[in-house]
PDB file of N, CA and C in Angstrom:
ATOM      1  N   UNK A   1       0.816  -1.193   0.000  1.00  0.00           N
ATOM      2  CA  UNK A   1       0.000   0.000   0.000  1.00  0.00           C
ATOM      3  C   UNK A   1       0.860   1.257   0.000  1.00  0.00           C
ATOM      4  N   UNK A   2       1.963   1.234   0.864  1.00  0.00           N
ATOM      5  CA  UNK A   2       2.551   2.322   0.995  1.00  0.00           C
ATOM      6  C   UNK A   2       3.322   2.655  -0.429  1.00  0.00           C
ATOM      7  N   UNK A   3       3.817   1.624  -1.723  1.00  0.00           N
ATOM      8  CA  UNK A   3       3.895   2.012  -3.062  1.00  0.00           C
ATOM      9  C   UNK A   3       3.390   3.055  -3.702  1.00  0.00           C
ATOM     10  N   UNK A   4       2.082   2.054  -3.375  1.00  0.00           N
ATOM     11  CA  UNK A   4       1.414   2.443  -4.191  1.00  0.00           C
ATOM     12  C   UNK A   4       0.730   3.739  -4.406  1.00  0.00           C
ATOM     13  N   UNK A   5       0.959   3.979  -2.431  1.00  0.00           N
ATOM     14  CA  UNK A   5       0.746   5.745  -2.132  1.00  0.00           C
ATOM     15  C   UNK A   5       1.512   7.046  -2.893  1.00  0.00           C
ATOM     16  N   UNK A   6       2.604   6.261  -2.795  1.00  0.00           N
ATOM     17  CA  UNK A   6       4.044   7.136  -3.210  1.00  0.00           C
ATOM     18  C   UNK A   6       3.766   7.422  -4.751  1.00  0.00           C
ATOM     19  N   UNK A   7       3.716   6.195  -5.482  1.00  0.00           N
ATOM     20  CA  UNK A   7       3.582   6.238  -7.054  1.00  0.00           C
ATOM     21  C   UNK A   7       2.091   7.168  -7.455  1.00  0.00           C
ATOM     22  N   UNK A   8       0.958   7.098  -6.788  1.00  0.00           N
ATOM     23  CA  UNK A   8       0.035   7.851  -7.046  1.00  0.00           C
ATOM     24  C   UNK A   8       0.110   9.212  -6.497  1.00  0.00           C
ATOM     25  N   UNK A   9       1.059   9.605  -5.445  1.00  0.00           N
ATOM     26  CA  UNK A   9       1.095  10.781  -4.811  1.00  0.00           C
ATOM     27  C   UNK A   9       2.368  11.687  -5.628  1.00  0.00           C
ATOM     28  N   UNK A  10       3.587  10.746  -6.564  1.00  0.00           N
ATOM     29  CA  UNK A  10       4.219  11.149  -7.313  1.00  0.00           C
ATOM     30  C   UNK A  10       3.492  11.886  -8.655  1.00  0.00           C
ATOM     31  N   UNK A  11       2.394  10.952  -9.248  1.00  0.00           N
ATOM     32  CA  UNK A  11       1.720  11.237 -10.354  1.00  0.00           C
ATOM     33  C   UNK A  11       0.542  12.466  -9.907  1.00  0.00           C
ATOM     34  N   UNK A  12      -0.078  12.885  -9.139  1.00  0.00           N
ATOM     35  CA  UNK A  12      -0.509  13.541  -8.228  1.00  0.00           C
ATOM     36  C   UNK A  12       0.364  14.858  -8.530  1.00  0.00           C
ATOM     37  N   UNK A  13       1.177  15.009  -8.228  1.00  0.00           N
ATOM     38  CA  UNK A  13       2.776  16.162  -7.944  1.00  0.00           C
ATOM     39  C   UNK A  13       2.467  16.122  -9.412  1.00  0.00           C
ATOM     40  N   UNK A  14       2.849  15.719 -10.212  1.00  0.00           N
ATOM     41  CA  UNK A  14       2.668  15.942 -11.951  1.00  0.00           C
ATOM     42  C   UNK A  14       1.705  16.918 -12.416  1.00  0.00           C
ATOM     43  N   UNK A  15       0.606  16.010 -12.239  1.00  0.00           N
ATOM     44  CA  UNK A  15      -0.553  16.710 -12.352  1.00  0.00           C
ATOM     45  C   UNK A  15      -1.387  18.388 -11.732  1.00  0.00           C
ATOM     46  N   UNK A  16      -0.854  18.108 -10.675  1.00  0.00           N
ATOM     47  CA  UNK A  16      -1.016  19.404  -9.943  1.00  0.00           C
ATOM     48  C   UNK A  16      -0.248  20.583 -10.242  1.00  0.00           C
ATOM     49  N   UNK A  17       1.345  20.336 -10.905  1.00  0.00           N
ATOM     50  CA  UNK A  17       2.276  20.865 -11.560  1.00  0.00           C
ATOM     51  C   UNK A  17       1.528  21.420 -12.784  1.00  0.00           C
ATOM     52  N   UNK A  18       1.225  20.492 -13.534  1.00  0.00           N
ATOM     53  CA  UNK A  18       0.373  21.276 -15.188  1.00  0.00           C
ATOM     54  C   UNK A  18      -0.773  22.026 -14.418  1.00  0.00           C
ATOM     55  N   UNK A  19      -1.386  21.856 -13.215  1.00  0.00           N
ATOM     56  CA  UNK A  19      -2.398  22.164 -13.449  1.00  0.00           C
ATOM     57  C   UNK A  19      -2.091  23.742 -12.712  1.00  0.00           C
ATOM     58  N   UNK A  20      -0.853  23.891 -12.332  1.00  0.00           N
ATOM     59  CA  UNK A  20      -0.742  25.480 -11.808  1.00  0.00           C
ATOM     60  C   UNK A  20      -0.667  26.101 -13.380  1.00  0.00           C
ATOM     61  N   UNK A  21      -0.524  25.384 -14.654  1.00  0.00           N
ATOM     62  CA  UNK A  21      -0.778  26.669 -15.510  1.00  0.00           C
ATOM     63  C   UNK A  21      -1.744  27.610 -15.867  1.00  0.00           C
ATOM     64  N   UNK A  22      -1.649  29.046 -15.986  1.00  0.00           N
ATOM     65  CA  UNK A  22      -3.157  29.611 -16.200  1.00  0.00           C
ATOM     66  C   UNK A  22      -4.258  28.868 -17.314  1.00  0.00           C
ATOM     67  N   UNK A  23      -5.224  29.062 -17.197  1.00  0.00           N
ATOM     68  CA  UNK A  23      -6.482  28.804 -17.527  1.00  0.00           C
ATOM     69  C   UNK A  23      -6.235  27.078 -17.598  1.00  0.00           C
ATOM     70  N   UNK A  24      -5.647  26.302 -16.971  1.00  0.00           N
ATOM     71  CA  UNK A  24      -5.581  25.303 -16.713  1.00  0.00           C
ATOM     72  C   UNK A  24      -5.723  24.666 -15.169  1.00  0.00           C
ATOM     73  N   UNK A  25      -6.311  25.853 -14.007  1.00  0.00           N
ATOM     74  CA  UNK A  25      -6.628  25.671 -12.823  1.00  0.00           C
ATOM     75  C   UNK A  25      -7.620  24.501 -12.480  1.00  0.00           C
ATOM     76  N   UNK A  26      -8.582  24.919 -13.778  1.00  0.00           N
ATOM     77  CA  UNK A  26      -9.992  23.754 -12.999  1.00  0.00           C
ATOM     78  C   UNK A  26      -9.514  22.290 -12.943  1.00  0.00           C
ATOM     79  N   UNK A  27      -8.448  22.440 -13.280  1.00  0.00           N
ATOM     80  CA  UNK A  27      -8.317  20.759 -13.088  1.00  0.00           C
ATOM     81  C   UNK A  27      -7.948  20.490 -11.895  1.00  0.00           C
ATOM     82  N   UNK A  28      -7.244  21.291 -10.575  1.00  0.00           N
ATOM     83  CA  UNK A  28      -7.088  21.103  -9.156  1.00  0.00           C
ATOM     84  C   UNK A  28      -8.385  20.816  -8.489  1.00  0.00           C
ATOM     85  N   UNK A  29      -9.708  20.337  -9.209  1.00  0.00           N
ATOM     86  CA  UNK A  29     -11.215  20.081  -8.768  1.00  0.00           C
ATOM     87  C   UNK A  29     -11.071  18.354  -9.148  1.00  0.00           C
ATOM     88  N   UNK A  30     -10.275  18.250  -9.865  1.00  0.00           N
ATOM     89  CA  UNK A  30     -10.033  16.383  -9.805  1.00  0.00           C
ATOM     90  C   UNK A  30      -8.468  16.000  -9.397  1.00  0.00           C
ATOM     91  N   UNK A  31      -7.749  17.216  -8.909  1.00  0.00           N
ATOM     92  CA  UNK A  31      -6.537  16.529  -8.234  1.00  0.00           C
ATOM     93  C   UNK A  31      -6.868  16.214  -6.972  1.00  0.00           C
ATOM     94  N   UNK A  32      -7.544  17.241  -6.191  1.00  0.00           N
ATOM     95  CA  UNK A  32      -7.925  17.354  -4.770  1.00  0.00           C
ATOM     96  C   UNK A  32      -8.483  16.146  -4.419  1.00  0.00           C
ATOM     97  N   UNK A  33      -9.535  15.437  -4.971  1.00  0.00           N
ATOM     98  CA  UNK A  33     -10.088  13.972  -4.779  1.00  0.00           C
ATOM     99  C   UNK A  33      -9.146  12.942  -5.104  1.00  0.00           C
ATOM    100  N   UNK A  34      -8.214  13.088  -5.975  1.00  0.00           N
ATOM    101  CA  UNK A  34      -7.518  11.938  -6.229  1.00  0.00           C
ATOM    102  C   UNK A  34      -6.201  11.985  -4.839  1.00  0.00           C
ATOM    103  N   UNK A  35      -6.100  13.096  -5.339  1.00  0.00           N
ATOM    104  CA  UNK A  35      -4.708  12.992  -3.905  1.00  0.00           C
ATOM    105  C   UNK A  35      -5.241  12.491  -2.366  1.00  0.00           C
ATOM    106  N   UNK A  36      -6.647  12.881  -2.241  1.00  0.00           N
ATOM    107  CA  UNK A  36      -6.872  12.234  -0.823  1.00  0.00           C
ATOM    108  C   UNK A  36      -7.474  10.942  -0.975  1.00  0.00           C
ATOM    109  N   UNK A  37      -7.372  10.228  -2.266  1.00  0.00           N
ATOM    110  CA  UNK A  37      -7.449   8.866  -2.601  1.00  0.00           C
ATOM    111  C   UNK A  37      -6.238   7.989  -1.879  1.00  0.00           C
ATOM    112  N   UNK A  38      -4.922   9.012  -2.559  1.00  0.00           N
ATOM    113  CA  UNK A  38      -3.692   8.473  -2.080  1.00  0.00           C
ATOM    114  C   UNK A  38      -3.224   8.569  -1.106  1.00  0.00           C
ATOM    115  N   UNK A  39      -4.036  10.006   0.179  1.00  0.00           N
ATOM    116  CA  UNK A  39      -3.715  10.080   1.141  1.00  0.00           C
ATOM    117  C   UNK A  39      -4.500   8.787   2.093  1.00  0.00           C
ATOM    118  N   UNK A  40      -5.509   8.558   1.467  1.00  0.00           N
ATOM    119  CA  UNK A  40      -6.270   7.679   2.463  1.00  0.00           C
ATOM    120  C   UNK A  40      -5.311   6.291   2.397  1.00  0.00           C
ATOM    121  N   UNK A  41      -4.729   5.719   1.347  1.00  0.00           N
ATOM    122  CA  UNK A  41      -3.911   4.774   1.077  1.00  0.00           C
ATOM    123  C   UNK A  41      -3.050   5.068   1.619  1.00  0.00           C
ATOM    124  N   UNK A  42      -2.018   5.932   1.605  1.00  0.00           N
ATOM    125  CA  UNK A  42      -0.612   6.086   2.660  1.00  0.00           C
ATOM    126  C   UNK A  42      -1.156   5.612   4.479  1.00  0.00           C
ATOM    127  N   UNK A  43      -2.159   6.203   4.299  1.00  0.00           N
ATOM    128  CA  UNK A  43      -2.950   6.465   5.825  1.00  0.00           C
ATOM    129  C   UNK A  43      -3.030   4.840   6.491  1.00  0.00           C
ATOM    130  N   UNK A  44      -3.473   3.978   5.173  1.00  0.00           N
ATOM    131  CA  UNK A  44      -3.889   2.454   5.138  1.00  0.00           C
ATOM    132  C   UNK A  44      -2.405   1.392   6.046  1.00  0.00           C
ATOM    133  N   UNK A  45      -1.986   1.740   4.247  1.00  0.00           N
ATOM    134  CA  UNK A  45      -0.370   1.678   3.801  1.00  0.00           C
ATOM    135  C   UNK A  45       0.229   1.512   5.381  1.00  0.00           C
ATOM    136  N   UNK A  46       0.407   2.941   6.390  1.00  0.00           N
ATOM    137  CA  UNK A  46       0.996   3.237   7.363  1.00  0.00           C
ATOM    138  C   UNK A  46       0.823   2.690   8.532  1.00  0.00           C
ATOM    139  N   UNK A  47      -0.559   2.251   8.524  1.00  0.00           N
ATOM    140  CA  UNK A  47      -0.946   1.489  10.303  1.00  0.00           C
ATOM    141  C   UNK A  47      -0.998  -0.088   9.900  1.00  0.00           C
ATOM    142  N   UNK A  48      -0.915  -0.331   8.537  1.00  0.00           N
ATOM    143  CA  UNK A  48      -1.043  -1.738   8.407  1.00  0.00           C
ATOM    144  C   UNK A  48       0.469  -2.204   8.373  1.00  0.00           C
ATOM    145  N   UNK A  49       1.101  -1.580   8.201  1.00  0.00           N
ATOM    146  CA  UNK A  49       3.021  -2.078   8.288  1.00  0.00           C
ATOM    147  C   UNK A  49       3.263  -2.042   9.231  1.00  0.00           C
ATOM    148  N   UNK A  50       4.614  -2.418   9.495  1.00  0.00           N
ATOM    149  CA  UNK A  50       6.154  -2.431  10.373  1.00  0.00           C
ATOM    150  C   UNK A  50       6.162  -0.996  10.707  1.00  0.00           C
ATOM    151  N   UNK A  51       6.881  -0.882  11.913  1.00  0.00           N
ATOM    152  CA  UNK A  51       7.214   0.523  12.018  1.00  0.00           C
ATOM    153  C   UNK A  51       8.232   0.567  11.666  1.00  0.00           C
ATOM    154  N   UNK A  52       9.608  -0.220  11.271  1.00  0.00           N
ATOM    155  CA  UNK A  52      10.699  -0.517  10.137  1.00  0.00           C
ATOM    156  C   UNK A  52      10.311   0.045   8.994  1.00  0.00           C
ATOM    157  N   UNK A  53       9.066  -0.508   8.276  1.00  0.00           N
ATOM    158  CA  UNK A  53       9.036  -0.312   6.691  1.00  0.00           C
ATOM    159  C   UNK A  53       7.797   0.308   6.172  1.00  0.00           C
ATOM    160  N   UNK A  54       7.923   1.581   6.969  1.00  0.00           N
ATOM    161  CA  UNK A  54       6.773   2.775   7.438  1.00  0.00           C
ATOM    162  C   UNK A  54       7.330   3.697   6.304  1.00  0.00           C
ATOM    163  N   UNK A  55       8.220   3.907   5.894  1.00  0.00           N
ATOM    164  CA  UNK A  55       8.881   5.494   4.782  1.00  0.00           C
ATOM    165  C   UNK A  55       7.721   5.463   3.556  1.00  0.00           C
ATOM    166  N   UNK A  56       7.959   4.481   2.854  1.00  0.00           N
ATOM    167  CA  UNK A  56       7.116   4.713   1.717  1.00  0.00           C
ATOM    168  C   UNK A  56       5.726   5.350   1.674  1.00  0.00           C
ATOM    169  N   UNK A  57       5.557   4.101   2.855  1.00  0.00           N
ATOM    170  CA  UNK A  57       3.742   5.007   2.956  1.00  0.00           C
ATOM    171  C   UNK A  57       3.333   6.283   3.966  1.00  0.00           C
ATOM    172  N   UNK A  58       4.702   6.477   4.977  1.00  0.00           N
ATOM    173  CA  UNK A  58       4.457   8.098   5.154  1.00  0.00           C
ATOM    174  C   UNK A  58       5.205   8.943   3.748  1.00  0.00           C
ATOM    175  N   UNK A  59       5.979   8.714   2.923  1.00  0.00           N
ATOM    176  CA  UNK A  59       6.328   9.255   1.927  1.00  0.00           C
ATOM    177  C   UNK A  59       4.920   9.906   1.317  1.00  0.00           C
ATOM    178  N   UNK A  60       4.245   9.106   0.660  1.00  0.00           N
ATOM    179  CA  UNK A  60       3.239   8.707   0.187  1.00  0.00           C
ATOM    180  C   UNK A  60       1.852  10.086   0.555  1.00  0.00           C
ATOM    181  N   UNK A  61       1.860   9.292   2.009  1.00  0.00           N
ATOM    182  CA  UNK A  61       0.576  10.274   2.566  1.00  0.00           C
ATOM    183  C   UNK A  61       1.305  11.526   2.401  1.00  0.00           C
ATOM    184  N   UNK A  62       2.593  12.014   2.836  1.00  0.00           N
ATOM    185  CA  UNK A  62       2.993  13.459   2.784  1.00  0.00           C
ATOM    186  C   UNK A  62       2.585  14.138   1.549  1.00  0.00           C
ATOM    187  N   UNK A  63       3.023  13.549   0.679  1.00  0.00           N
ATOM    188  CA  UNK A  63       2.875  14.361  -0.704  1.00  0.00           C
ATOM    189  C   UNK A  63       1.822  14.360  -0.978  1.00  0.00           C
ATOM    190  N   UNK A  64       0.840  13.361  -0.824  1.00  0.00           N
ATOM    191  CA  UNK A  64      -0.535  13.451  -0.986  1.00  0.00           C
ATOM    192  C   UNK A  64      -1.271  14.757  -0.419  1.00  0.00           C
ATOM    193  N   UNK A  65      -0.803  15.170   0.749  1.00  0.00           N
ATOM    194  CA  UNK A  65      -1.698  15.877   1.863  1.00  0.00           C
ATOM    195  C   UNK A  65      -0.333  17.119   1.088  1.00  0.00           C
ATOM    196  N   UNK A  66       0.887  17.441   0.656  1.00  0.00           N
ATOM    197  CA  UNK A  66       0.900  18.359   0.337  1.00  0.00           C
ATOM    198  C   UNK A  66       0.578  18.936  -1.179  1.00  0.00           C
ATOM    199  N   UNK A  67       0.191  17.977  -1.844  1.00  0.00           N
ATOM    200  CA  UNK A  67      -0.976  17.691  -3.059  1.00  0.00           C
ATOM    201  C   UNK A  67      -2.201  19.049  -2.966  1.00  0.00           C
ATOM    202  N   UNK A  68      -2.505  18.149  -1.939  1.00  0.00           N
ATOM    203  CA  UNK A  68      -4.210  18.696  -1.621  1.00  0.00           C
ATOM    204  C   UNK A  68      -3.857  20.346  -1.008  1.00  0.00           C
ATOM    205  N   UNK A  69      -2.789  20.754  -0.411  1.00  0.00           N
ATOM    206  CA  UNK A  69      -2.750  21.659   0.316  1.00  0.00           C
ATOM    207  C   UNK A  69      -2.433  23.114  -0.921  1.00  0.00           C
ATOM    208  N   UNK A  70      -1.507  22.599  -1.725  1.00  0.00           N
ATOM    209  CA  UNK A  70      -1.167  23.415  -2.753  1.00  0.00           C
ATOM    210  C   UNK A  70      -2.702  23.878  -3.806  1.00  0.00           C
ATOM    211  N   UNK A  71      -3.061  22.470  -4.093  1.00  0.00           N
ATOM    212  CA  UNK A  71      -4.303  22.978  -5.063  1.00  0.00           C
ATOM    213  C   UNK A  71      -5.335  23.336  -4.945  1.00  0.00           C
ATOM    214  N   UNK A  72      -5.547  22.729  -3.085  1.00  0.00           N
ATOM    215  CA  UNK A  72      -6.613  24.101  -2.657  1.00  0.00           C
ATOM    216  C   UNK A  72      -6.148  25.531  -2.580  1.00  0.00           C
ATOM    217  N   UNK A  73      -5.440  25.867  -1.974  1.00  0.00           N
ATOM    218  CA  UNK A  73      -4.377  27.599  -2.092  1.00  0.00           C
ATOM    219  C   UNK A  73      -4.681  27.800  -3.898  1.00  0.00           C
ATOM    220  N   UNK A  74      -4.084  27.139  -4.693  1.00  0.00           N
ATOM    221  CA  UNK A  74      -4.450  27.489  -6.153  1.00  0.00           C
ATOM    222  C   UNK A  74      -5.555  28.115  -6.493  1.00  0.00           C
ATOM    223  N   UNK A  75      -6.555  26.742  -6.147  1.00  0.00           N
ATOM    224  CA  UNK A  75      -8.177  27.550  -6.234  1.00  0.00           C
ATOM    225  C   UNK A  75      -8.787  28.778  -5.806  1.00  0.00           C
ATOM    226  N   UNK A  76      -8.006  28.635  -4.279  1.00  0.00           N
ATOM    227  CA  UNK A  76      -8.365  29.694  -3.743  1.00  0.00           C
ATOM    228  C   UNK A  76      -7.931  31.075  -4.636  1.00  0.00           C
ATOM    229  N   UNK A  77      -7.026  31.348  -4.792  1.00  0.00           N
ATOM    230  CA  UNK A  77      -5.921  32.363  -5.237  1.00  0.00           C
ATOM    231  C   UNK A  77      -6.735  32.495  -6.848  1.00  0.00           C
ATOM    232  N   UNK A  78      -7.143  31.286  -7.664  1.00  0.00           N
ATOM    233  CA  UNK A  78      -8.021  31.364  -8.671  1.00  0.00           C
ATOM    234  C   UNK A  78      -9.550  32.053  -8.939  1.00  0.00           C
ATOM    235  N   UNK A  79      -9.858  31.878  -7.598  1.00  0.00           N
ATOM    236  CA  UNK A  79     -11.260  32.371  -7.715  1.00  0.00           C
ATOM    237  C   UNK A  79     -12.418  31.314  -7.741  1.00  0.00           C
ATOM    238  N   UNK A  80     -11.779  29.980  -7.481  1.00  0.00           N
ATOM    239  CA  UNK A  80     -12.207  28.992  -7.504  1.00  0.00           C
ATOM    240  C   UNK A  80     -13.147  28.080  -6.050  1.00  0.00           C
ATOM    241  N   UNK A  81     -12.499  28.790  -5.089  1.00  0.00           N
ATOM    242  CA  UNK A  81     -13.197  28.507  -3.793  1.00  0.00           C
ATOM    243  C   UNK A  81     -13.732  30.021  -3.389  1.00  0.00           C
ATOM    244  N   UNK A  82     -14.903  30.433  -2.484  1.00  0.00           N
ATOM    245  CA  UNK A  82     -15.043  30.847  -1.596  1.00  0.00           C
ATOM    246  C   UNK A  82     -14.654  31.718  -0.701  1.00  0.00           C
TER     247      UNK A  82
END
């Protein structure tokens, strides 16, 4: 689980990357759900392991949750939230 956090929270970081270009914001309205897809998986990932072979899937949840943190601020700053 904790991979698989990392690899979706990597692709996540991609995506959220294109999506800071102008008039290319609305797409942080399907990163935000996907990244706390991957955060919920790191989250999984993290209490179901070793506390040895814990990195990946706190790797994982981090980027996820700093995923979500960036592309809400985006929106916001867009005009997109509230």
């Amino acid at each position: 689980m904790g991979l698989i956090s990392l690899l979706w929270g990597i692709g996540m970081l991609l995506w959220m990357l294109l999506a800071l270009i102008p008039l290319l914001g609305a797409m942080n309205w399907l990163v935000i759900p996907f990244a706390a897809f991957g955060a919920i998986l790191g989250a999984i990932g993290f209490a179901l392991t070793r506390r040895e072979n814990r990195g990946r899937a706190k790797a994982g949840l981090v980027i996820n949750l700093v995923v979500i943190v960036v592309a809400v601020i985006r929106l916001h700053l867009g005009g997109g939230l509230f």
